[in-house]
N, C-alpha and C. Protein backbone atom coordinates (compact mmCIF):
# COMPACT_ATOMS: atom_id res chain seq x y z
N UNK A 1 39.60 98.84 93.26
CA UNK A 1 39.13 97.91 94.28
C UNK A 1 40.29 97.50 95.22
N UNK A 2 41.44 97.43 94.72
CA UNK A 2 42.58 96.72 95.52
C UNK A 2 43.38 98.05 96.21
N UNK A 3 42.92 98.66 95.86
CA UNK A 3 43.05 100.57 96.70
C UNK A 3 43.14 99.88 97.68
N UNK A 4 41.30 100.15 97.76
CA UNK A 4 40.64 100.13 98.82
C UNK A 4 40.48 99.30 99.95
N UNK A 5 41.13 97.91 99.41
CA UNK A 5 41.32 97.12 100.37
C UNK A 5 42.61 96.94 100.81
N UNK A 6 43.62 97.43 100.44
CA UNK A 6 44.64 97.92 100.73
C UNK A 6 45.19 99.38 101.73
N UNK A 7 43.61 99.97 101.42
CA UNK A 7 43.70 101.28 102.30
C UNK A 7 42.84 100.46 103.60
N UNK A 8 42.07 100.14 103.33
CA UNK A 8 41.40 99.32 104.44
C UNK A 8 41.99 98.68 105.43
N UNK A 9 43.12 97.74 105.09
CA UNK A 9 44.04 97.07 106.05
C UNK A 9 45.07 97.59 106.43
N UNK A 10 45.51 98.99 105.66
CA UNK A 10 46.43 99.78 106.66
C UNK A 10 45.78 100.39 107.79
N UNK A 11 44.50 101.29 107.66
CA UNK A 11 43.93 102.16 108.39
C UNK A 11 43.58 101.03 109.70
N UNK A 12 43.53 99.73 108.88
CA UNK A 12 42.96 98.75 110.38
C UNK A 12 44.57 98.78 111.48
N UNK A 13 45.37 98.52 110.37
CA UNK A 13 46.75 98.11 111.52
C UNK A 13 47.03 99.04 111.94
N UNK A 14 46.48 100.64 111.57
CA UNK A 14 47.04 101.44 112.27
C UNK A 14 46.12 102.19 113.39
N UNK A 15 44.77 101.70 113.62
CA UNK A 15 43.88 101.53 115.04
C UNK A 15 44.80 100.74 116.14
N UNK A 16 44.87 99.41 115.08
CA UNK A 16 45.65 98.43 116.19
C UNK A 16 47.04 98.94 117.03
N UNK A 17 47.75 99.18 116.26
CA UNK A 17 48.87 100.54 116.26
C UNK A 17 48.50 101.21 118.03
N UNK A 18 47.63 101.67 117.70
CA UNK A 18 47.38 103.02 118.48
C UNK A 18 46.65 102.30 119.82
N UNK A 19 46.06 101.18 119.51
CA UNK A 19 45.23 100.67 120.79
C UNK A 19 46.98 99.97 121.52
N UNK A 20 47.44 98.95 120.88
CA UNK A 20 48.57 98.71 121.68
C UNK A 20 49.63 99.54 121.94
N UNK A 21 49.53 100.66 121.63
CA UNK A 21 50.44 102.13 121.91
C UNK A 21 49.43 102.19 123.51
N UNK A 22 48.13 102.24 123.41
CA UNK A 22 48.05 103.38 124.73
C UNK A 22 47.79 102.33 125.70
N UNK A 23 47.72 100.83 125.28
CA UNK A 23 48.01 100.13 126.51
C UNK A 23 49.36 99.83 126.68
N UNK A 24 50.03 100.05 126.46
CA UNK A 24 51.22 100.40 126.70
C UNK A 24 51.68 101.49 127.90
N UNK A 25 50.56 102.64 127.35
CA UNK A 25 50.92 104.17 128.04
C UNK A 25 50.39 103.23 129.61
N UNK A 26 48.96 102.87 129.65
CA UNK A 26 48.46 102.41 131.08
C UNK A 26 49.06 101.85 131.70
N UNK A 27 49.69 101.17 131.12
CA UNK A 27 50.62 99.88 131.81
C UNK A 27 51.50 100.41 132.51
N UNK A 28 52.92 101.36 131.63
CA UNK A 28 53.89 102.12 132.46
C UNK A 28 53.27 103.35 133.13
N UNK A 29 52.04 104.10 132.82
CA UNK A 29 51.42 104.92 133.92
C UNK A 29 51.53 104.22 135.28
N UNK A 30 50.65 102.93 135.28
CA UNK A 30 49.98 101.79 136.36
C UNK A 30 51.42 101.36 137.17
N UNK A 31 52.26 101.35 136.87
CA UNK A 31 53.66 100.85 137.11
C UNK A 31 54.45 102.25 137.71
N UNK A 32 54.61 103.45 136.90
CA UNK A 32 54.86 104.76 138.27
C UNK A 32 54.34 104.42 139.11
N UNK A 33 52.51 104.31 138.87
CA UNK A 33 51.92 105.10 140.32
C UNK A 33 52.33 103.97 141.06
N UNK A 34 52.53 102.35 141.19
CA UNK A 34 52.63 101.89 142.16
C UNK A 34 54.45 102.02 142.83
N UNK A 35 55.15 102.44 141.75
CA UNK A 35 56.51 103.18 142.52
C UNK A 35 56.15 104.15 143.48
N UNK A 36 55.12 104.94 142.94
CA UNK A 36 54.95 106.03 143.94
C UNK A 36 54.70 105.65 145.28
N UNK A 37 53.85 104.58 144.99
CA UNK A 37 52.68 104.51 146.23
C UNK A 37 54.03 103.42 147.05
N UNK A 38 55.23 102.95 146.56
CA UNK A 38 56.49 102.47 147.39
C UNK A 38 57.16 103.45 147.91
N UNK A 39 57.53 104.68 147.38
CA UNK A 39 57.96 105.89 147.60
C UNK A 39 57.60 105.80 148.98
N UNK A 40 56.22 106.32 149.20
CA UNK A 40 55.42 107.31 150.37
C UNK A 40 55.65 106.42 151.39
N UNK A 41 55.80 105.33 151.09
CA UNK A 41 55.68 104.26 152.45
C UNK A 41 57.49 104.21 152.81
N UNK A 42 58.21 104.39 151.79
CA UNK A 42 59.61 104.62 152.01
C UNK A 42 60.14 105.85 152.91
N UNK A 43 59.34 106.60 152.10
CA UNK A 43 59.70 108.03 153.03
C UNK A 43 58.91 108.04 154.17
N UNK A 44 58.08 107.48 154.55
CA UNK A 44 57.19 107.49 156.00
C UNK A 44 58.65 106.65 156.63
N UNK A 45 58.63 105.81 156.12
CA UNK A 45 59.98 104.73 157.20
C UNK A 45 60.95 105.74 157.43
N UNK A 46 61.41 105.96 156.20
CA UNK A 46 62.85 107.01 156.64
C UNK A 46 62.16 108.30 157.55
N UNK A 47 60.97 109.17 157.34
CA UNK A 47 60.91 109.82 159.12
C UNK A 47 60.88 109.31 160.33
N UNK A 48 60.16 108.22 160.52
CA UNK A 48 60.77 107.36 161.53
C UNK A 48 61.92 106.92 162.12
N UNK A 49 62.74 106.48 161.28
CA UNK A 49 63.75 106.38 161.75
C UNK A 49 64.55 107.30 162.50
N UNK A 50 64.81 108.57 162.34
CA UNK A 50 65.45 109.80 163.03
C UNK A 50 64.86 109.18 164.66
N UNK A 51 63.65 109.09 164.81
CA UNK A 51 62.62 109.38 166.08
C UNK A 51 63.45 107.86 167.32
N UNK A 52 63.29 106.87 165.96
CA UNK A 52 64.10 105.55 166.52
C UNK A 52 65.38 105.00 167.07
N UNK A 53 66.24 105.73 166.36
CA UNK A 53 67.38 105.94 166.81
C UNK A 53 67.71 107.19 168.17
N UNK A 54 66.75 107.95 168.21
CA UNK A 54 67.15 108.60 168.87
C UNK A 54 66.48 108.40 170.67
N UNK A 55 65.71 107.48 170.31
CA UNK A 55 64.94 106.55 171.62
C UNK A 55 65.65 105.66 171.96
N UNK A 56 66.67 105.26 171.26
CA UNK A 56 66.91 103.69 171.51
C UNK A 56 68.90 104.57 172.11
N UNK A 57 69.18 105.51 171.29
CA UNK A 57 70.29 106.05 171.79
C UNK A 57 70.48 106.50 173.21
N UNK A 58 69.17 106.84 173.65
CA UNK A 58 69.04 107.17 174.90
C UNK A 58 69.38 105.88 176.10
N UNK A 59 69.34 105.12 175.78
CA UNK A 59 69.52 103.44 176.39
C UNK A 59 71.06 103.00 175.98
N UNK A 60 71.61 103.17 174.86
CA UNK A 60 72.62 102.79 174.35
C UNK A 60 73.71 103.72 174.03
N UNK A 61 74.04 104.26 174.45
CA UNK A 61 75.09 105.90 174.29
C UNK A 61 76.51 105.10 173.62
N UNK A 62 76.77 103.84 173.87
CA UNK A 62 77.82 103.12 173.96
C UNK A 62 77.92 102.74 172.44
N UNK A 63 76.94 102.92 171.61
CA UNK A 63 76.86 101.91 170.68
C UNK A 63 76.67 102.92 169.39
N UNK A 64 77.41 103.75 168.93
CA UNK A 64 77.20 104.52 168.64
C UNK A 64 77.12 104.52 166.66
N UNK A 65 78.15 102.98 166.68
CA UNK A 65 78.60 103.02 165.27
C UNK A 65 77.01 102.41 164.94
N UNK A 66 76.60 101.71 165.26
CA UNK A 66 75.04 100.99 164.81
C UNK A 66 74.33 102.37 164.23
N UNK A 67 74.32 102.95 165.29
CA UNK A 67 73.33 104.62 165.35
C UNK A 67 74.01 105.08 163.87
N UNK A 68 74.92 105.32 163.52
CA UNK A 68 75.41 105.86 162.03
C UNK A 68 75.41 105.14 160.82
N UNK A 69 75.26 104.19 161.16
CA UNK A 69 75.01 102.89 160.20
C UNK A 69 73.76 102.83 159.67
N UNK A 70 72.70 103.24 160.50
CA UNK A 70 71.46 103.63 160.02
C UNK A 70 71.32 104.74 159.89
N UNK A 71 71.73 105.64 160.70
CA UNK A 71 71.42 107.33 159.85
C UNK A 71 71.94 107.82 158.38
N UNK A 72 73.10 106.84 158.31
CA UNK A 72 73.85 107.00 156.54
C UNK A 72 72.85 106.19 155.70
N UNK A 73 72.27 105.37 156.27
CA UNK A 73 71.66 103.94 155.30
C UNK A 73 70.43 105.26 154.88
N UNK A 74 69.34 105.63 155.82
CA UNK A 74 68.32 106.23 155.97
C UNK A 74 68.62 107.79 155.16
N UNK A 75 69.56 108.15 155.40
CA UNK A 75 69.89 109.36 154.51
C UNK A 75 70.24 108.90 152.48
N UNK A 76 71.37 107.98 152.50
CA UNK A 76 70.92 107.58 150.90
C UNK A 76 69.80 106.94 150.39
N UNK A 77 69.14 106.40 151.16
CA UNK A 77 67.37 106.28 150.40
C UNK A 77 66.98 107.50 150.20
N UNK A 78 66.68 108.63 151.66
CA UNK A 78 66.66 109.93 151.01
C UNK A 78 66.84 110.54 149.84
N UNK A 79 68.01 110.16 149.42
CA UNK A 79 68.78 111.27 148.29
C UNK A 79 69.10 110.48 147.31
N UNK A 80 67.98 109.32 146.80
CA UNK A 80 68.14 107.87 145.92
C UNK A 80 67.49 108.74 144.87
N UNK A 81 68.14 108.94 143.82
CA UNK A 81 67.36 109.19 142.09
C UNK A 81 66.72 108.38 141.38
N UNK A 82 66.79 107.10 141.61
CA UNK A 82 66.10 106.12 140.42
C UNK A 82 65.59 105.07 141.32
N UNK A 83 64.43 104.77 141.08
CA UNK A 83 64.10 102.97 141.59
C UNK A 83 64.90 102.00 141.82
N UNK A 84 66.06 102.14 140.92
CA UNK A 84 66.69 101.14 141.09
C UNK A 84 67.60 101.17 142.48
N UNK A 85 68.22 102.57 142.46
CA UNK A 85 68.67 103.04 143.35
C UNK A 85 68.04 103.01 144.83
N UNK A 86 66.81 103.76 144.76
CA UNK A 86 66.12 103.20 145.91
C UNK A 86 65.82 101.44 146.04
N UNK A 87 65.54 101.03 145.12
CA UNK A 87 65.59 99.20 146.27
C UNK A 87 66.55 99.06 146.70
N UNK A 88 68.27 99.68 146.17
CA UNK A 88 69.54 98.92 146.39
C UNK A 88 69.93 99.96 147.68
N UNK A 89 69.16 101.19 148.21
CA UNK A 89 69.45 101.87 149.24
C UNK A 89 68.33 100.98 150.09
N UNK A 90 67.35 100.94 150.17
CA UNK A 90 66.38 100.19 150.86
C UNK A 90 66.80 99.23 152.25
N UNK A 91 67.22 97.99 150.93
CA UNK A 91 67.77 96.77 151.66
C UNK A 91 68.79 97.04 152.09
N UNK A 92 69.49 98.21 151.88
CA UNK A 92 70.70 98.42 152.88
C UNK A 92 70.15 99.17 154.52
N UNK A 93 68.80 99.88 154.33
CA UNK A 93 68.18 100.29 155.26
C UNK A 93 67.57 99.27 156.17
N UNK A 94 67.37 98.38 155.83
CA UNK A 94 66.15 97.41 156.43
C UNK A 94 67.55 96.56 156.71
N UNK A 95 68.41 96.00 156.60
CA UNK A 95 69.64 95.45 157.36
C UNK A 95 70.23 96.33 158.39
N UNK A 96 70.00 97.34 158.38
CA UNK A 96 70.48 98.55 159.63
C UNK A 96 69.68 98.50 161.06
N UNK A 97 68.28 98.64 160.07
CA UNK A 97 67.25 98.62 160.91
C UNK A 97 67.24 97.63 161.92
N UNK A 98 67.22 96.38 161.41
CA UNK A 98 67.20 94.85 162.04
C UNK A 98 68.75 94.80 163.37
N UNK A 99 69.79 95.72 162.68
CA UNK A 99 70.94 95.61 163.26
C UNK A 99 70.40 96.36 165.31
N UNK A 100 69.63 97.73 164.45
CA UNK A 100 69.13 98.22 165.64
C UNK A 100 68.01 97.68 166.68
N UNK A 101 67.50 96.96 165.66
CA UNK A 101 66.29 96.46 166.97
C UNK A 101 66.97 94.97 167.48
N UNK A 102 68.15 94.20 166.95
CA UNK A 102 69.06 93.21 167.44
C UNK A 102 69.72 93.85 168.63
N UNK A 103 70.21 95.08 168.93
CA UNK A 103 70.55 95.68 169.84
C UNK A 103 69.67 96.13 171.03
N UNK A 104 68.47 96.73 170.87
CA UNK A 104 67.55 96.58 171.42
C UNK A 104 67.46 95.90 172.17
N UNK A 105 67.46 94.31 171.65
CA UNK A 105 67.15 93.34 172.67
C UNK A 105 68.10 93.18 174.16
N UNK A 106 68.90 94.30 173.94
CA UNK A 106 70.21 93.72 174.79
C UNK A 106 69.96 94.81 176.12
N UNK A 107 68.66 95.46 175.87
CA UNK A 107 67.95 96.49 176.70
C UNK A 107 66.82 96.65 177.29
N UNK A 108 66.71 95.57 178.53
CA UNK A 108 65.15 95.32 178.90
C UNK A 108 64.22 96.65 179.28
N UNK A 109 65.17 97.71 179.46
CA UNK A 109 63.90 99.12 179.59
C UNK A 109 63.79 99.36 178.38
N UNK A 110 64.91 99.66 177.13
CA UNK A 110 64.66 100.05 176.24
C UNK A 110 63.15 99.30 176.14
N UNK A 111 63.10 98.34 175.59
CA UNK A 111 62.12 97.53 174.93
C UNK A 111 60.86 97.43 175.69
N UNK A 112 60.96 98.41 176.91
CA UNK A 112 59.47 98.31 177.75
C UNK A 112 59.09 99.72 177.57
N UNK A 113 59.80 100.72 176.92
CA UNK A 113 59.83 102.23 176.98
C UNK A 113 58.44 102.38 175.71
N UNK A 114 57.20 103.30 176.08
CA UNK A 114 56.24 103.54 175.40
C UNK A 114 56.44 104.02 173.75
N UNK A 115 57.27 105.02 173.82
CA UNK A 115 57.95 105.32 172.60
C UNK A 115 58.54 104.92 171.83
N UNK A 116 59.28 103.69 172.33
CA UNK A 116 59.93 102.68 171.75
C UNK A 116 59.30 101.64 171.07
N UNK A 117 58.19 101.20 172.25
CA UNK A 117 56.90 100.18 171.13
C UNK A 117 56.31 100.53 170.19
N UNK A 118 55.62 102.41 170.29
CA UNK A 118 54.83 102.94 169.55
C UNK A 118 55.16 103.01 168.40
N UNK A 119 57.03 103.57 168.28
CA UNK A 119 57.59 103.65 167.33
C UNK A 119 57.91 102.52 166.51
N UNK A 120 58.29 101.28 167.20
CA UNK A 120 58.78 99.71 166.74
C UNK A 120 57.58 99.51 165.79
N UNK A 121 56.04 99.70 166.64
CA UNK A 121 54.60 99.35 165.88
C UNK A 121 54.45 100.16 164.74
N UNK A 122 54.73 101.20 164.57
CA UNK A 122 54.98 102.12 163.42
C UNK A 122 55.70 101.92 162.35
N UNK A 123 56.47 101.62 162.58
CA UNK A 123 57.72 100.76 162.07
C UNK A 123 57.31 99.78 161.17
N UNK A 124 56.48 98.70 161.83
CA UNK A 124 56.31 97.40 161.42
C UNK A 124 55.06 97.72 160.40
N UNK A 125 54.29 98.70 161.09
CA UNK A 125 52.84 98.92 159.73
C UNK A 125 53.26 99.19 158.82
N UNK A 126 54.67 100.14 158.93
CA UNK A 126 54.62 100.46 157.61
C UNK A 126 55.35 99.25 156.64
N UNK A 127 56.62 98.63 157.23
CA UNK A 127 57.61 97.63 156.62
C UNK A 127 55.84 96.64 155.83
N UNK A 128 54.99 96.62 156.72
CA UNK A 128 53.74 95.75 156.00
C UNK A 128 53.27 96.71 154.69
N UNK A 129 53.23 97.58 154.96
CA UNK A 129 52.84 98.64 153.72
C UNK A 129 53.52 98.24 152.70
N UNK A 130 54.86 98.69 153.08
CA UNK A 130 56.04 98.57 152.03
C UNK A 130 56.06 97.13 151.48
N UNK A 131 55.66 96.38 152.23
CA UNK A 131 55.78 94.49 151.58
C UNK A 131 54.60 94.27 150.20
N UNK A 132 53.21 95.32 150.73
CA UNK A 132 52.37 95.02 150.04
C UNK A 132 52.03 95.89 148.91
N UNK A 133 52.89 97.10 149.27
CA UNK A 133 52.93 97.83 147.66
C UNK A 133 54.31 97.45 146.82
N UNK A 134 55.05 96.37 147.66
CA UNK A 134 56.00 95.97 146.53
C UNK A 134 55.24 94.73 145.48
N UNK A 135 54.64 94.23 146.34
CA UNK A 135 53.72 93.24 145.98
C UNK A 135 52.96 93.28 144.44
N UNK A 136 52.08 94.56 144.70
CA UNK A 136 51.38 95.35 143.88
C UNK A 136 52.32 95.80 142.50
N UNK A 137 53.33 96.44 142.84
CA UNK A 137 54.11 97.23 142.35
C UNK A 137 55.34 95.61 141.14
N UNK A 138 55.08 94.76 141.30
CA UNK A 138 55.91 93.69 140.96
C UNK A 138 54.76 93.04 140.13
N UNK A 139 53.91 92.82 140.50
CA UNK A 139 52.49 92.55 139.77
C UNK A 139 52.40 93.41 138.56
N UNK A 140 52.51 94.48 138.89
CA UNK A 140 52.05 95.38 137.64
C UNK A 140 53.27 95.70 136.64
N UNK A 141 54.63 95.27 137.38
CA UNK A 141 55.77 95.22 136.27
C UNK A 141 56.16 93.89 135.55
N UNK A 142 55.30 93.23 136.31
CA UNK A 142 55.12 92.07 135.16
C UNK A 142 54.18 91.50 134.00
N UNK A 143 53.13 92.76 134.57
CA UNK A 143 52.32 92.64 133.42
C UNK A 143 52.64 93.65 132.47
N UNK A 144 53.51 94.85 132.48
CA UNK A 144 53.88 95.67 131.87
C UNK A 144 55.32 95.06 131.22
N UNK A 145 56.08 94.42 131.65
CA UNK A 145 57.21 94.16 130.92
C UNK A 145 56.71 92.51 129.74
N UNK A 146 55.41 92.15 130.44
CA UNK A 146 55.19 91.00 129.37
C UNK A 146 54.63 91.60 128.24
N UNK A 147 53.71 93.01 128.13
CA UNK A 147 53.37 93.51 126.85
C UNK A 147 54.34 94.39 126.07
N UNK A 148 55.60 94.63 127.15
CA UNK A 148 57.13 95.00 126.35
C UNK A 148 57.55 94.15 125.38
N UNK A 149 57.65 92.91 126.34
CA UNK A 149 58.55 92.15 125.35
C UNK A 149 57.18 90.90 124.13
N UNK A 150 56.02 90.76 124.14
CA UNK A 150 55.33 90.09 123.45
C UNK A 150 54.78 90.47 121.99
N UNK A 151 54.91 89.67 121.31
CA UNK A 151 53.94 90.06 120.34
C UNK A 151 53.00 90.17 120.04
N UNK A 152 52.39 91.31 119.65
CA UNK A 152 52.84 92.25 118.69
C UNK A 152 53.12 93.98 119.26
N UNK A 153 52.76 93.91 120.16
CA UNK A 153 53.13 95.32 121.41
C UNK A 153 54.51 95.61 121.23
N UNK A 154 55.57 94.24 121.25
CA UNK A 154 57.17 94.41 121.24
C UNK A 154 57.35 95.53 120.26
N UNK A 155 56.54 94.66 119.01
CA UNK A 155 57.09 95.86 117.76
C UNK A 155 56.78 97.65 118.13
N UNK A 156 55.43 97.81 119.00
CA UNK A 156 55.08 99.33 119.39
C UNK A 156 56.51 99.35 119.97
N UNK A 157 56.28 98.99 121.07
CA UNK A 157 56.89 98.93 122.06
C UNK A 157 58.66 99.50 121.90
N UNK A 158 59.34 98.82 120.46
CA UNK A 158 60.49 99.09 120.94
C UNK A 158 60.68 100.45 120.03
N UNK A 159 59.30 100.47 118.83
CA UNK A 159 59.50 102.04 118.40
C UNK A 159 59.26 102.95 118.79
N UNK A 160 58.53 103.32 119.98
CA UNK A 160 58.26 104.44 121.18
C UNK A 160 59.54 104.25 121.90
N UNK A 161 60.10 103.27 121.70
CA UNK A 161 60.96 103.44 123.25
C UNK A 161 60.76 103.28 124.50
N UNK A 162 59.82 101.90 124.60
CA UNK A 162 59.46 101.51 125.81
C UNK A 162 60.73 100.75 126.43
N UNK A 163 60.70 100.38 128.08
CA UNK A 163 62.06 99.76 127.87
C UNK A 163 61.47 98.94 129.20
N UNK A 164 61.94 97.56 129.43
CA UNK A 164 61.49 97.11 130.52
C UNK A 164 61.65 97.60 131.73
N UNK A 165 60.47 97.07 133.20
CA UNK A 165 61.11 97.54 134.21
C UNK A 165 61.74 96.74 135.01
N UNK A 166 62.17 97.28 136.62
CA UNK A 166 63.03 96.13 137.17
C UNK A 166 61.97 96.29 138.21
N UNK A 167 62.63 94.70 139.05
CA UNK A 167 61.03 94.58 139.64
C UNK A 167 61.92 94.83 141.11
N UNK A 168 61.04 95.13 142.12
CA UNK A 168 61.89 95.36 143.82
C UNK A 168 61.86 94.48 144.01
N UNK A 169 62.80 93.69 144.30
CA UNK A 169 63.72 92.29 144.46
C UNK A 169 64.36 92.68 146.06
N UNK A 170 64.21 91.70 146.57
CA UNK A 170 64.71 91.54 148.03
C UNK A 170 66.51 91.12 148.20
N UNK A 171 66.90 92.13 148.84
CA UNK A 171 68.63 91.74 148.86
C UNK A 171 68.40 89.99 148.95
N UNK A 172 69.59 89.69 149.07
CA UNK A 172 70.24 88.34 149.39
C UNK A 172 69.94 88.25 150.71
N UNK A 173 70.44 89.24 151.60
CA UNK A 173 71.08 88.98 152.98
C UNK A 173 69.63 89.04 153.74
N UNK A 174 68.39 89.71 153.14
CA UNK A 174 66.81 89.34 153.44
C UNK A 174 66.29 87.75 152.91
N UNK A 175 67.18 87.16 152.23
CA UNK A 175 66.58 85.96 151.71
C UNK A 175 66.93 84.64 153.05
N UNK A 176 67.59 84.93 153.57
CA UNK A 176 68.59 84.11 154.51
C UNK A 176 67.71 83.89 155.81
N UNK A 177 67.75 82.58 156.23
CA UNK A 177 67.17 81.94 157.33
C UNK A 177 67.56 82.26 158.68
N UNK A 178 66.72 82.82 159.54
CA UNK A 178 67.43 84.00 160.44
C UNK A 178 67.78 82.55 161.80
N UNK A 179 69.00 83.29 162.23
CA UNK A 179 69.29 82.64 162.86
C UNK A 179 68.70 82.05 164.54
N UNK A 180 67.73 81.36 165.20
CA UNK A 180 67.42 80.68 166.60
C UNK A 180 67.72 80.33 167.11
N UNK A 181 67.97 80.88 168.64
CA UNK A 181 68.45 80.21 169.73
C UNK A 181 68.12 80.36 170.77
N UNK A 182 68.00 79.35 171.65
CA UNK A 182 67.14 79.72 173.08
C UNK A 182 68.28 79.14 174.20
């Protein structure tokens, strides 16, 4: 009798086992795909950019170090291996970026030129893209790193070798109150 109820409550913990094993799997599945879906909107920005700089160079021939400042920024997101890597190339992109359209302003055709808006508007859909699949993408690593670290998942969790994730965190120098003046 005490087998059986002994076989009984292993075979149960080891359903349980297996159900918090594969929500586990969903969770860090659910957590790629929304890296991914940061990816595509990353790499849409970085083709843009080539197109941007090279509109706005046409106005600014003078200014040349800005122009490399973003083509280096825009090239190591390119060639970023890890998430982590890409947010910390990112925000170095999106401070470049801002550097270039700060320059911009110092160019009343630039900033009336068709290609220049089309591209700026392009620009900005996507930076909205990118805001709202980080959004997504931070959402779902927090619901994935709370069944990392909670009980009783922790215990799956740290014998598979799950490991927390990091969430896309906004530089410092994006946290900062931009400066106004008229």
């Amino acid at each position: 009798m005490w087998l059986w109820i002994v076989l009984g409550i292993v075979v149960v913990l080891f359903f349980i086992a297996i159900l918090l094993y594969n929500r586990l799997v969903v969770l860090r599945n659910k957590k790629d795909n929304e890296w991914a879906q940061i990816d595509v909107q990353l790499k849409r920005r970085a083709d843009l950019i080539p197109n941007l700089v090279e509109t706005v160079k046409g106005y600014a021939k003078h200014e040349s170090s800005t122009f490399e400042e973003v083509i280096q920024a825009r090239n190591s997101l390119v060639s970023a291996k890890t998430p982590e890597e890409e947010i910390k190339k990112n925000n170095e992109l999106t401070n470049a970026i801002s550097k270039l359209f700060a320059l911009a302003e110092n160019y009343p055709d630039l900033k009336a030129n068709q290609n220049f808006l089309s591209l700026q508007n392009d620009l900005k859909e996507t930076e909205d893209k990118i805001s709202m699949a980080r959004q997504f993408y931070n959402d779902t690593v927090l619901t994935y790193n709370n069944q990392v670290e909670m009980v009783p998942t922790n215990i799956i969790a740290s014998m598979f070798g799950f490991k927390k994730a990091a969430f896309f965190e906004v530089d410092e120098s994006e946290k900062s109150v931009p400066k106004v003046s008229f």
